[in-house]
Protein backbone atom coordinates (compact mmCIF):
# COMPACT_ATOMS: atom_id res chain seq x y z
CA UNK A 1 72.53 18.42 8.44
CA UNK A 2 72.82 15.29 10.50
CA UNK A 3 70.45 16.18 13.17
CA UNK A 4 67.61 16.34 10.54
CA UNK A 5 68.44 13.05 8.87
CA UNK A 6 68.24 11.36 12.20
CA UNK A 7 64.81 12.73 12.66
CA UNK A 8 64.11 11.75 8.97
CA UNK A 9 65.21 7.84 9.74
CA UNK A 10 63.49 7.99 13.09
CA UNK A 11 60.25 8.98 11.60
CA UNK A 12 60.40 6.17 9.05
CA UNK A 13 61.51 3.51 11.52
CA UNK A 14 58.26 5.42 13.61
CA UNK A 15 56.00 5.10 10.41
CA UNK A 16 56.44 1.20 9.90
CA UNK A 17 56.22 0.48 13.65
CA UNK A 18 52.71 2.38 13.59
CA UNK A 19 52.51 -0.02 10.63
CA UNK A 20 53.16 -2.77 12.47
CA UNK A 21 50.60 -2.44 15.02
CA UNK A 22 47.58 -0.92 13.42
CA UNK A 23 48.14 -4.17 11.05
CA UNK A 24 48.09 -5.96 14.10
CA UNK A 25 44.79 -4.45 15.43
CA UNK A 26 43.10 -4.53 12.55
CA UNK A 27 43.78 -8.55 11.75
CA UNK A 28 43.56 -8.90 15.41
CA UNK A 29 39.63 -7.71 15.17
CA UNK A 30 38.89 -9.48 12.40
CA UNK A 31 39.96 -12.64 13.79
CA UNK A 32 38.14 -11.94 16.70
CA UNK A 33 35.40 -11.46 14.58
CA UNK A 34 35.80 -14.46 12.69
CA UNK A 35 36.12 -17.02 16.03
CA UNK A 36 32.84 -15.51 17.41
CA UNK A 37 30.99 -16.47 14.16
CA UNK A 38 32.71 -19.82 14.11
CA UNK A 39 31.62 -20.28 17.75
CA UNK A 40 28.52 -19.04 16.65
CA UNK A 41 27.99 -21.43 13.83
CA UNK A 42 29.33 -24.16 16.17
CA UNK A 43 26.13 -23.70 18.24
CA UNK A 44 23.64 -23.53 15.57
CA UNK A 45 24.92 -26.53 14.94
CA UNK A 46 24.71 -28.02 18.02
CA UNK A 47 21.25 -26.36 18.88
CA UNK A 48 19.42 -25.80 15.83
CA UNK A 49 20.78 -28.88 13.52
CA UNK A 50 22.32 -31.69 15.98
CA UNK A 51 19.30 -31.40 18.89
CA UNK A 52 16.58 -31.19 16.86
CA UNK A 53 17.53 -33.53 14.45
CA UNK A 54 17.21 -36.33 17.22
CA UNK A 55 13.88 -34.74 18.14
CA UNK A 56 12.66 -35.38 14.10
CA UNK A 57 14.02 -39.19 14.53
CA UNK A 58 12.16 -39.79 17.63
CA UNK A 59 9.24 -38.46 16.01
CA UNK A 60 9.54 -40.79 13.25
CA UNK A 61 9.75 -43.67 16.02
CA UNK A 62 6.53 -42.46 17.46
CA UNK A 63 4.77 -42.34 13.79
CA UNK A 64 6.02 -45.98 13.08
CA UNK A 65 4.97 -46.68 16.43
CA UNK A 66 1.44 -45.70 16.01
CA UNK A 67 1.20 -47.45 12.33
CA UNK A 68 2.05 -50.42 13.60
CA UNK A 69 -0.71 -50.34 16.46
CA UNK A 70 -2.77 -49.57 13.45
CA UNK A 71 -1.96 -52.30 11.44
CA UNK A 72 -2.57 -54.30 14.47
CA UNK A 73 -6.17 -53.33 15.09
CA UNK A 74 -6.80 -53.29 11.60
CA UNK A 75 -5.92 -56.79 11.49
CA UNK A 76 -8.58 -58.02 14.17
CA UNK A 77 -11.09 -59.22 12.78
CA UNK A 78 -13.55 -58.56 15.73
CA UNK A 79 -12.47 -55.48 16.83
CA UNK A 80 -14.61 -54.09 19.95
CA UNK A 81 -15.47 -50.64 21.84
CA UNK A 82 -12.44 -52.30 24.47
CA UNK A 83 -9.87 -52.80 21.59
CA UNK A 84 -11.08 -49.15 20.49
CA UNK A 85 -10.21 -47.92 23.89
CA UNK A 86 -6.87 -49.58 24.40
CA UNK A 87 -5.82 -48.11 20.81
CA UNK A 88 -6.71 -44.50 21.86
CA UNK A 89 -4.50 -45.01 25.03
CA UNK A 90 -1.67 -45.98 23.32
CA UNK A 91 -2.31 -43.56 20.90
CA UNK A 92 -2.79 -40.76 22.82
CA UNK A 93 0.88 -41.59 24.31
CA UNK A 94 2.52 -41.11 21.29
CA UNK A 95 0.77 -38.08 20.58
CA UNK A 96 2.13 -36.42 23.34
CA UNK A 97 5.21 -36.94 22.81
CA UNK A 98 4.86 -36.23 19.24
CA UNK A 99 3.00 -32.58 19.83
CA UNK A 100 6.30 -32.02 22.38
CA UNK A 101 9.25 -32.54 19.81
CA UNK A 102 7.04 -31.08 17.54
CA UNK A 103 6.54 -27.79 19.58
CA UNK A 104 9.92 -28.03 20.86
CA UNK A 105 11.63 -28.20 16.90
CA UNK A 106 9.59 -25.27 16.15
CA UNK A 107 11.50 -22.83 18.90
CA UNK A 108 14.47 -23.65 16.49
CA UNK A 109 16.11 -21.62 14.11
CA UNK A 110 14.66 -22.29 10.75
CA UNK A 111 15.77 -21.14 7.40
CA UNK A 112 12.42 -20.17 5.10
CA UNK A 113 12.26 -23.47 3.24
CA UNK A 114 12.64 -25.45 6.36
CA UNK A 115 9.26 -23.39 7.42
CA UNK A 116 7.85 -24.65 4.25
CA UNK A 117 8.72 -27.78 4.75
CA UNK A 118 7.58 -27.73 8.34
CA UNK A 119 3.82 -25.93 7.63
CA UNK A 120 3.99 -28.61 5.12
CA UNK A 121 4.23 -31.69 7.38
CA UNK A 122 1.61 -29.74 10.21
CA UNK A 123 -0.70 -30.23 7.83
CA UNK A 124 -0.31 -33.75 6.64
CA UNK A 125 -0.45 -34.51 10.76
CA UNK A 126 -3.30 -32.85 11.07
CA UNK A 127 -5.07 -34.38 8.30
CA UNK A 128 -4.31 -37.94 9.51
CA UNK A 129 -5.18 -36.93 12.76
CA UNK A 130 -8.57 -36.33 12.15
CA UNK A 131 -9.03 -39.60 10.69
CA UNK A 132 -7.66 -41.20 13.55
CA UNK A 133 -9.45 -39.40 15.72
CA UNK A 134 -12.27 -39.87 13.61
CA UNK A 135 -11.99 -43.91 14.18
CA UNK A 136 -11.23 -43.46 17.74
CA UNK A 137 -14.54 -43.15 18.68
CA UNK A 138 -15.62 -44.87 22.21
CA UNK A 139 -18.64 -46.34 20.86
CA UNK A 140 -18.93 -49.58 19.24
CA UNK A 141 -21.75 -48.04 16.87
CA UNK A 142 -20.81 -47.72 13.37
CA UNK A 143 -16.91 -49.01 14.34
CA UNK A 144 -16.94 -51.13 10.88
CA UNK A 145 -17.99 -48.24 8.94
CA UNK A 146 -15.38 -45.98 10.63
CA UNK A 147 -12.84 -48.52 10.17
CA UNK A 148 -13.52 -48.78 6.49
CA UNK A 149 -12.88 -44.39 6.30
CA UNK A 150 -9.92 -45.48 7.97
CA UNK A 151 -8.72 -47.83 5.50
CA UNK A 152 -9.60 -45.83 2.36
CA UNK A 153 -7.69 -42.94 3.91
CA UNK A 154 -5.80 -42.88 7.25
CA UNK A 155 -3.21 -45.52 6.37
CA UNK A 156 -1.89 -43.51 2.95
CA UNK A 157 -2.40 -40.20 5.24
CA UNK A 158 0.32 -42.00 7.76
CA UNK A 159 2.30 -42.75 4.97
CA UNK A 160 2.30 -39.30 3.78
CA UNK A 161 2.80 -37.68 7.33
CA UNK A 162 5.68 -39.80 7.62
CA UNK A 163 7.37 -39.12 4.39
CA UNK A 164 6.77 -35.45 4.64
CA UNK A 165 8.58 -35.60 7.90
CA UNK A 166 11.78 -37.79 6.11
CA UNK A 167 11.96 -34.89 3.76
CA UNK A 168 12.61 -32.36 6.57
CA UNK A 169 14.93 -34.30 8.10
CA UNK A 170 17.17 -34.54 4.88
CA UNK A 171 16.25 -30.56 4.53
CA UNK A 172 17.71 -30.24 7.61
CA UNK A 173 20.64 -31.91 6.77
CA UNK A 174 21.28 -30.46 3.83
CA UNK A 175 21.09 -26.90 5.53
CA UNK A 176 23.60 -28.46 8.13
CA UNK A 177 26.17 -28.54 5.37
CA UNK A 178 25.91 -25.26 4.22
CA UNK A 179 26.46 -23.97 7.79
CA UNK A 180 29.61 -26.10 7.95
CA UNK A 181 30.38 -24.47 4.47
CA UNK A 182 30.16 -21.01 5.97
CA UNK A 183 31.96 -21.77 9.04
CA UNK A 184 34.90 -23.44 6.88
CA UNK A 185 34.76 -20.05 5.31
CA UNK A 186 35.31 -18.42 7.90
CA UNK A 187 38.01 -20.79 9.11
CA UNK A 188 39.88 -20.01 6.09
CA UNK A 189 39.50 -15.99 6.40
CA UNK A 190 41.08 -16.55 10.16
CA UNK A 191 44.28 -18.45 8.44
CA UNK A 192 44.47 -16.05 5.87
CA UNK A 193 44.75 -12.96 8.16
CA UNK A 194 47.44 -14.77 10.50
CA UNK A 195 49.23 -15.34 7.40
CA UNK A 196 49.05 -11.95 6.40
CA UNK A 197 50.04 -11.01 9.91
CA UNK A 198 53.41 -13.10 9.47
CA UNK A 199 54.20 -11.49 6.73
CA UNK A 200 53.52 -8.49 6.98
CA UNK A 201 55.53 -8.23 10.22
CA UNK A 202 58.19 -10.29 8.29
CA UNK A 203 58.18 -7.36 5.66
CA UNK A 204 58.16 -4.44 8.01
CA UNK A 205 61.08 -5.74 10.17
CA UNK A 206 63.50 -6.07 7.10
CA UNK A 207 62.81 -2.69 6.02
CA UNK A 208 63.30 -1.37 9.47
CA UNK A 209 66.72 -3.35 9.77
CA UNK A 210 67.47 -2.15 6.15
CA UNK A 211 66.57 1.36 7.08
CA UNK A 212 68.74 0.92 10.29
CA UNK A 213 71.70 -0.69 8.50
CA UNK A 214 71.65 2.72 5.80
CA UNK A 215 71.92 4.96 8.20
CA UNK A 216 74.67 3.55 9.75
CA UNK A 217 76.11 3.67 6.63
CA UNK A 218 75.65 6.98 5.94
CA UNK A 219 76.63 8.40 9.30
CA UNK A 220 79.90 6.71 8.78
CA UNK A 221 80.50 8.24 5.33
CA UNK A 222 79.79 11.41 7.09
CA UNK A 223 82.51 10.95 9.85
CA UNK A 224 85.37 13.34 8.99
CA UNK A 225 88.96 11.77 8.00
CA UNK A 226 91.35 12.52 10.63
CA UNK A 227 95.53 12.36 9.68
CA UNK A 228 97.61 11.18 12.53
């Protein structure tokens, strides 16, 4: 029966179209998907690896800063309540600006070793803080002996501070790569679908045109011979 034959081809020809587009869908999701984590990992980036990786180098300017004050007063040889009191201003600059980044790199998004590394450095500041604060004293009343703590301690505590803050930085970076890993990941899963897309559709449309081309075929076989 030819009427039932048509209905048979025109379901298949239906079937692969429905094919067609719930491929479509599906891909078309999981690209979506995959360009809002890429966008995603393009801000981390941006606000959790590229911004506060400036804020860690200016940091480190403000530590060098202050050891090199340091060395300066440490150098006088007749230093004075005055000299004292022109250190702790200076000082107290850098501080600022150090507690700032500082509080400011902590709002970031931190993987747990990065937290390690950070409680890590907190406490080498804090350590050498005290012993700077602990020479900073206004009074010109046991300055030499204070000076001497200092020098026993506060300039391999800098040090330390310092280097403890280097390592985070190249934590940091290292952490940066991985994201950029991911999101190259990801960028390969997005040209993977599309090319699974092409095909697919590529596929689909032959057999449709070969399904088309058969029943042509067959209706013509069908067609009864007429004599003249």
């Amino acid at each position: 029966m030819r009427w039932t034959y048509f209905i048979r081809q025109k379901l298949k020809v239906a079937f692969l179209l429905f094919c067609i587009m719930a491929c479509s869908v599906l891909i078309r999701v999981l690209e979506d998907k995959n360009v809002k984590s890429i966008s995603n990992a393009l801000l981390s980036m941006y606000d959790d690896r590229l911004v506060p990786a400036s804020d860690i180098f200016y940091m480190t300017e403000h530590l060098y800063a202050k050891k090199f004050l340091m060395l300066q007063f440490l150098n006088d040889t007749t230093p004075s309540a005055v000299s004292i009191e022109q250190l702790a201003g200076r000082m107290k600059y850098h501080n600022q600006f150090i507690d700032s980044l500082l509080n400011k790199y902590e709002k970031t998004y931190l993987v747990d070793k990065e937290k390690m590394y950070l409680e890590g450095f907190k406490k080498q500041l804090a350590h050498y803080m005290s012993l700077e604060n602990h020479l900073l004293g206004v009074s010109e009343i046991g300055l030499q002996q204070r000076v001497t703590k200092y020098r026993d301690g506060g300039e391999d505590a800098l040090d330390r501070t310092i280097a403890g803050l280097s390592a985070l930085e190249r934590l940091q970076t290292q952490v940066g790569r991985e994201l950029m890993a991911d999101a190259q990941f990801v960028i390969s899963g997005t040209r993977f679908f599309s090319t699974l897309q092409i095909i697919l559709s590529i596929v689909i449309g032959i057999m449709v045109v070969v399904l088309v081309l058969a029943s042509k075929s067959v209706i013509k076989k069908k067609q009864p011979f007429n004599l003249n």
